[in-house]
Structure formats: C-alpha cells, structure tokens
N, C-alpha and C. Protein backbone atom coordinates (compact mmCIF):
# COMPACT_ATOMS: atom_id res chain seq x y z
N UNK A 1 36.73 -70.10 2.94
CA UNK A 1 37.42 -69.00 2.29
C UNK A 1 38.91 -69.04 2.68
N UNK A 2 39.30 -68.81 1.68
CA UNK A 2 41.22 -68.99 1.85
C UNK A 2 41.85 -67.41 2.76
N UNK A 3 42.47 -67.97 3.99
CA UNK A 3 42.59 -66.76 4.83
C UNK A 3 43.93 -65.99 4.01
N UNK A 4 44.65 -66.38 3.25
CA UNK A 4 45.95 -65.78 2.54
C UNK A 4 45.23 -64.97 1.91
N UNK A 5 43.78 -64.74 1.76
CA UNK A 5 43.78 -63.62 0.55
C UNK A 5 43.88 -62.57 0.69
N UNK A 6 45.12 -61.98 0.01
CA UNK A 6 44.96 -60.46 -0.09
C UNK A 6 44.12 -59.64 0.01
N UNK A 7 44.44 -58.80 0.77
CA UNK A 7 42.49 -57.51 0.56
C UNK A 7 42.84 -56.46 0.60
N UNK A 8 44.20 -55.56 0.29
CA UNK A 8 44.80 -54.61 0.30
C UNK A 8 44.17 -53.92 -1.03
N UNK A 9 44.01 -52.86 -1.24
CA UNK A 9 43.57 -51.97 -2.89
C UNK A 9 44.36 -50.95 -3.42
N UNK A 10 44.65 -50.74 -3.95
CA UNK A 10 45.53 -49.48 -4.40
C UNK A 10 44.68 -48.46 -4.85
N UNK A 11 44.56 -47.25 -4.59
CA UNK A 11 43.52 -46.17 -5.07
C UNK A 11 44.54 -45.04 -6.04
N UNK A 12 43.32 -44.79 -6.56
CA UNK A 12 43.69 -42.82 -7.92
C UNK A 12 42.46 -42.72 -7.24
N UNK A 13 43.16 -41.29 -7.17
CA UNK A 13 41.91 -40.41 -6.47
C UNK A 13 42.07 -38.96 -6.94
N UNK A 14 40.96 -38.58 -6.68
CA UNK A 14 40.79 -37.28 -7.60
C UNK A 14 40.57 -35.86 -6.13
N UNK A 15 41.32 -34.87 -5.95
CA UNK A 15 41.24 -33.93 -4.94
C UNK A 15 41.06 -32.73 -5.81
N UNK A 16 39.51 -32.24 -4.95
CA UNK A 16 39.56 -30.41 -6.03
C UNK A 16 40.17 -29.40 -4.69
N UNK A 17 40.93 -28.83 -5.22
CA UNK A 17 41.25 -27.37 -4.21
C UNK A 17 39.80 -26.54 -3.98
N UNK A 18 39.37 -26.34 -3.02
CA UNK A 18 38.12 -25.69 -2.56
C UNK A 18 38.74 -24.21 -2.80
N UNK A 19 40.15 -23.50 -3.24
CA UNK A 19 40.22 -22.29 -3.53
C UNK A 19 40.84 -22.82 -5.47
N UNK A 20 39.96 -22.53 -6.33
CA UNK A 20 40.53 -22.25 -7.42
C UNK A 20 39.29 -23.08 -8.09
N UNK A 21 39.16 -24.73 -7.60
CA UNK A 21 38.65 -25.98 -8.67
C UNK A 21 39.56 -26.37 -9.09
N UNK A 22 40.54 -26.70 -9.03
CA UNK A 22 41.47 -27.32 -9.49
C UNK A 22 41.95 -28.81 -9.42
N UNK A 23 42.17 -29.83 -9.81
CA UNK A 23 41.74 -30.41 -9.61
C UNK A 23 43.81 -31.40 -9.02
N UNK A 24 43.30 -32.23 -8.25
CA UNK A 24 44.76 -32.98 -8.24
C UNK A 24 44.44 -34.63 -8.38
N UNK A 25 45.42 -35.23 -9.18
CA UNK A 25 45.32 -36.57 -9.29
C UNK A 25 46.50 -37.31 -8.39
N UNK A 26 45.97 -38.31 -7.98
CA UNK A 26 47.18 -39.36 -7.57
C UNK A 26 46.79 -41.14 -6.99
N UNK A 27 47.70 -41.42 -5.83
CA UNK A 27 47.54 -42.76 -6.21
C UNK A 27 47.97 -42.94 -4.86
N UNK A 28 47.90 -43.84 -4.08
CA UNK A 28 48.60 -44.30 -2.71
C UNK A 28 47.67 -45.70 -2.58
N UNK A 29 48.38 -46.04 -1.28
CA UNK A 29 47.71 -47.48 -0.83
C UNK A 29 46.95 -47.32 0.64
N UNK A 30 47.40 -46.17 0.84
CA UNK A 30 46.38 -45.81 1.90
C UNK A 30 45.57 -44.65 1.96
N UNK A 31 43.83 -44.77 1.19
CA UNK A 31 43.24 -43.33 0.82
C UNK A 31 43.12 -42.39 2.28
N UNK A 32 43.09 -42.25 2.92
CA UNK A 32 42.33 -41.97 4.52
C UNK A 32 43.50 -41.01 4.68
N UNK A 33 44.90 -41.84 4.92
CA UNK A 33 46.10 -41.01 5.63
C UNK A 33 46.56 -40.28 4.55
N UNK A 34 46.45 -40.34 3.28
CA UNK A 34 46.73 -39.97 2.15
C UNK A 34 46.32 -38.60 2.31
N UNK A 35 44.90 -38.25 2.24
CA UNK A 35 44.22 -37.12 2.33
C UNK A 35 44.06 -36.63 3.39
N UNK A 36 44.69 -36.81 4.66
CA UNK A 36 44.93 -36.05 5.62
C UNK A 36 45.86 -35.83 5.55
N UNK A 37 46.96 -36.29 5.02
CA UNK A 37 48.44 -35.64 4.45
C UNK A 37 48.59 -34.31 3.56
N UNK A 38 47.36 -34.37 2.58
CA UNK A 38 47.52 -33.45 1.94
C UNK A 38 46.75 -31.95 2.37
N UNK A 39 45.76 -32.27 3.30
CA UNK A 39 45.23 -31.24 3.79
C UNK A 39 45.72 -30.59 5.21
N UNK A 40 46.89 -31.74 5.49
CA UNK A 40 47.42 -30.85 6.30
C UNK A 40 49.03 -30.41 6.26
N UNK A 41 49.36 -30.26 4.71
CA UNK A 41 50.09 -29.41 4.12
C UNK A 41 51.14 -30.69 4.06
N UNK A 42 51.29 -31.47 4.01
CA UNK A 42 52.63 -32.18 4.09
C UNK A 42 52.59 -33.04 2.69
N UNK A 43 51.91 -32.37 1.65
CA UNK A 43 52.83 -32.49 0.05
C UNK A 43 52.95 -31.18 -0.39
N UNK A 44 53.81 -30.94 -0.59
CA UNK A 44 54.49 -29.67 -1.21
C UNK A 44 53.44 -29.16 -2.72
N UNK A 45 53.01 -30.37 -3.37
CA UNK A 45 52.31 -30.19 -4.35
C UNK A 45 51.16 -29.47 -4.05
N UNK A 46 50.08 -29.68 -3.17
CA UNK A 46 48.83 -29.41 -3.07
C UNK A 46 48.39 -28.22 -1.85
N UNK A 47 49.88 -28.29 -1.00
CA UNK A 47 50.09 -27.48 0.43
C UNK A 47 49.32 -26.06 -0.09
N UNK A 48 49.55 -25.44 -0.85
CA UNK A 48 49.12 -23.59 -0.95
C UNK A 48 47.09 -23.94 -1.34
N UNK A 49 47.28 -25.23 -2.17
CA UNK A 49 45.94 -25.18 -2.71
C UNK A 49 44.95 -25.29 -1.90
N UNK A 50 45.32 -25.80 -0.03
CA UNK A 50 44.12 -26.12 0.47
C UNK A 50 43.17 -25.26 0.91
N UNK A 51 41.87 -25.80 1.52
CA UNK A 51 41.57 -27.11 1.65
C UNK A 51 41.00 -27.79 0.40
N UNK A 52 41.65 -29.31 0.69
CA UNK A 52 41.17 -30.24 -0.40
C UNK A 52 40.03 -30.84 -0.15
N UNK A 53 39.09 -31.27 -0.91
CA UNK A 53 38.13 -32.30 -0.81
C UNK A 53 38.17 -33.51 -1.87
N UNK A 54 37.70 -35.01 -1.69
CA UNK A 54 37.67 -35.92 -2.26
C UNK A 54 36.86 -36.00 -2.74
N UNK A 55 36.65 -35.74 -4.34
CA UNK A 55 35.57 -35.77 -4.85
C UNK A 55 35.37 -37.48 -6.13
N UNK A 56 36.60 -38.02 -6.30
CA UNK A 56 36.09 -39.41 -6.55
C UNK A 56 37.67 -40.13 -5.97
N UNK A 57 37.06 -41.59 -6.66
CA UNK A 57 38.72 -42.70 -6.38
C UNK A 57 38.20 -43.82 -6.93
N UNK A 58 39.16 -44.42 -7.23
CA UNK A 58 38.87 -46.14 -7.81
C UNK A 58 40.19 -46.86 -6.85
N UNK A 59 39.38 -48.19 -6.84
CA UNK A 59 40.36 -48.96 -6.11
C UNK A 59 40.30 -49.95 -7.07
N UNK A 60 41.87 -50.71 -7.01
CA UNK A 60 42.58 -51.47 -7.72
C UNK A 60 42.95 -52.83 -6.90
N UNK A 61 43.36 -53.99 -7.14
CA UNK A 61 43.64 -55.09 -6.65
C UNK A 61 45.42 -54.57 -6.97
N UNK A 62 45.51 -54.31 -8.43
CA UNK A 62 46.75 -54.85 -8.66
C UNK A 62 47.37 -53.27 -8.93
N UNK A 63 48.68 -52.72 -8.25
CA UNK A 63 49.02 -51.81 -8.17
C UNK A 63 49.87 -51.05 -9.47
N UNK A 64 49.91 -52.09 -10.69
CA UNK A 64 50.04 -51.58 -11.98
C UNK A 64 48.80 -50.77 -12.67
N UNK A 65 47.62 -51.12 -12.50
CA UNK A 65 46.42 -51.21 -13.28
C UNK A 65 46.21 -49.85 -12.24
N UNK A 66 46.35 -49.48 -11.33
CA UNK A 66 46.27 -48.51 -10.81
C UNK A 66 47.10 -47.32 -11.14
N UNK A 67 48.51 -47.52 -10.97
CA UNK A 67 49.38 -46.77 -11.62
C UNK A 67 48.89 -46.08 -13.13
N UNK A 68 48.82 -46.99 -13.93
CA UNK A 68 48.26 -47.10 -15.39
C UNK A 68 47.23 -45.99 -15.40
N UNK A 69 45.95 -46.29 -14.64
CA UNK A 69 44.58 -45.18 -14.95
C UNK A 69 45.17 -44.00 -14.08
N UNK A 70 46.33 -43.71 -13.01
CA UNK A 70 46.51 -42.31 -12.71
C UNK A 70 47.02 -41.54 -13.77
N UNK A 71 47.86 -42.61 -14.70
CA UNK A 71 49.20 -41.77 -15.60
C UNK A 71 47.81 -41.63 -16.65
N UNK A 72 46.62 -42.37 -17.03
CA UNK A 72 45.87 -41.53 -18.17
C UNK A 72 44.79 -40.52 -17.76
N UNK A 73 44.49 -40.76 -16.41
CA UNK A 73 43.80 -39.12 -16.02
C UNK A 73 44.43 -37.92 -16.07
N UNK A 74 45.62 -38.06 -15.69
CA UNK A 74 46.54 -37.21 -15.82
C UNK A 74 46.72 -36.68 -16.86
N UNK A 75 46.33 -37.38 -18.24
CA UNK A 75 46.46 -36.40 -19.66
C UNK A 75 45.06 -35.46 -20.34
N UNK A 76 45.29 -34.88 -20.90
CA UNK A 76 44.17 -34.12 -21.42
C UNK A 76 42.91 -34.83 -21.43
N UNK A 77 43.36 -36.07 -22.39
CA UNK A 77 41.93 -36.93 -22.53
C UNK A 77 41.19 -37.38 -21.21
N UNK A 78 42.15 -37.79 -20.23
CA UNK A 78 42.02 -38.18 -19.08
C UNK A 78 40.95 -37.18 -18.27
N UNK A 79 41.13 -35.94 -18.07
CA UNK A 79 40.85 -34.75 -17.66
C UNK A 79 39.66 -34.67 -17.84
N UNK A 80 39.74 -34.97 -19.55
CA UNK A 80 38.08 -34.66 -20.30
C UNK A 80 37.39 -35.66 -19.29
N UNK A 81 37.58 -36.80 -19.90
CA UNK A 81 36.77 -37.83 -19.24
C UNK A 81 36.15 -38.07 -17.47
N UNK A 82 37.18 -37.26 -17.05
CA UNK A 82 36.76 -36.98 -15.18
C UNK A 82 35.81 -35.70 -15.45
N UNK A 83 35.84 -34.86 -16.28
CA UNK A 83 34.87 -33.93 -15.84
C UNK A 83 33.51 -34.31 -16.72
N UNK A 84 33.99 -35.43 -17.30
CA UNK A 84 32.00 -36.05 -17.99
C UNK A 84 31.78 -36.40 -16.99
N UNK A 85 32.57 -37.35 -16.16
CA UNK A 85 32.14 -38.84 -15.10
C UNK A 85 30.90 -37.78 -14.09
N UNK A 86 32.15 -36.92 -13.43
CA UNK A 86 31.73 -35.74 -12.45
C UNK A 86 30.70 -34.42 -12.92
N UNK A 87 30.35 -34.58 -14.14
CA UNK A 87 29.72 -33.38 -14.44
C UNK A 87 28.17 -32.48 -13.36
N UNK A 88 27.86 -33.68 -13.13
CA UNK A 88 26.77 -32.73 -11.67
C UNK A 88 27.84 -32.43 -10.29
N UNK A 89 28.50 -33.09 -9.88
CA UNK A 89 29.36 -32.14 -9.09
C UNK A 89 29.83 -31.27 -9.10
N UNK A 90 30.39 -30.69 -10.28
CA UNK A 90 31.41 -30.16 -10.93
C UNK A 90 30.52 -28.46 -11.27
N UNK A 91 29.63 -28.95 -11.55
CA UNK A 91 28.02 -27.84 -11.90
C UNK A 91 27.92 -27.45 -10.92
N UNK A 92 27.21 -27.98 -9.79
CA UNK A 92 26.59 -28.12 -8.23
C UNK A 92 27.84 -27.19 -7.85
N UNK A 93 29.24 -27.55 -7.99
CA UNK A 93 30.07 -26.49 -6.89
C UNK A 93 30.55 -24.91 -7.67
N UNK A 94 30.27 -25.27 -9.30
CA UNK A 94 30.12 -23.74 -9.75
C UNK A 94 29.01 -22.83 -10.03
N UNK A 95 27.83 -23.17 -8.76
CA UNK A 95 26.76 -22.47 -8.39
C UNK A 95 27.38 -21.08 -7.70
C-alpha cells in the first residue's frame, strides 16, 4: 500500500438545536473539534441555539464535492431531502 495516501475527509454535517429543531448545516475538516466549537459557543451562528446534537454527516475525499453538497442542503430542496433521509429521527424527537 502506497504510504503517500491521503486519508484526510472533508465533512457537511447536519446539527439540530435541542431548543427549537432547527436545524444547522456546514462543513469543516475536522468533525470532532468542529462540534465542540459549536457547543461551546464559539460560532456566533449557532451560540444562542445550544445545545447542539449531530444528527448526520458525509465525508468527502475531495473538498469541492463537499463544499458542493453543503451549498445544496442548504437550499429548500436540499432541506426537503434531509428531512426524508432523517424522517424516523426527526419523528422520534417530536414525540
């Protein structure tokens, strides 16, 4: 096996605010520190909404193709389509 190979991933990940359901999209190269960033207030975006939970993510090789599927979740259609993917979660937490 060729030791040069890259093994880095780029992630979109999907965070619901545990006060509202709301849902936040984004993208980083590191999921772990990412979401301890945001739950412990240090994006301005998501800071009032917490606590967050991770409720999906995709990982990417190539950090365009990643970029790409955050900017179309991000649109209406996008939206639709995360709450088919997620639809028993999504049920399950509006018990």
């Amino acid at each position: 096996m060729n030791q040069d190979v890259k093994t880095s991933f780029y992630y979109v990940y999907v965070l619901v605010s545990q006060k509202g359901n709301k849902f936040y999209i984004g993208f980083t190269e590191n999921l772990i520190k990412r979401i301890a960033q945001h739950n412990n207030g240090d994006s301005l975006a998501t800071a009032p909404r917490r606590p967050l939970e991770l409720i999906f993510y995709e990982a990417y090789k190539n950090k365009y193709d990643a970029l790409r599927r955050e900017k179309y979740l991000k649109t209406s259609k996008g939206r639709t389509t995360l709450k088919t993917m997620l639809v028993e979660h999504l049920s399950a937490t509006n018990k």
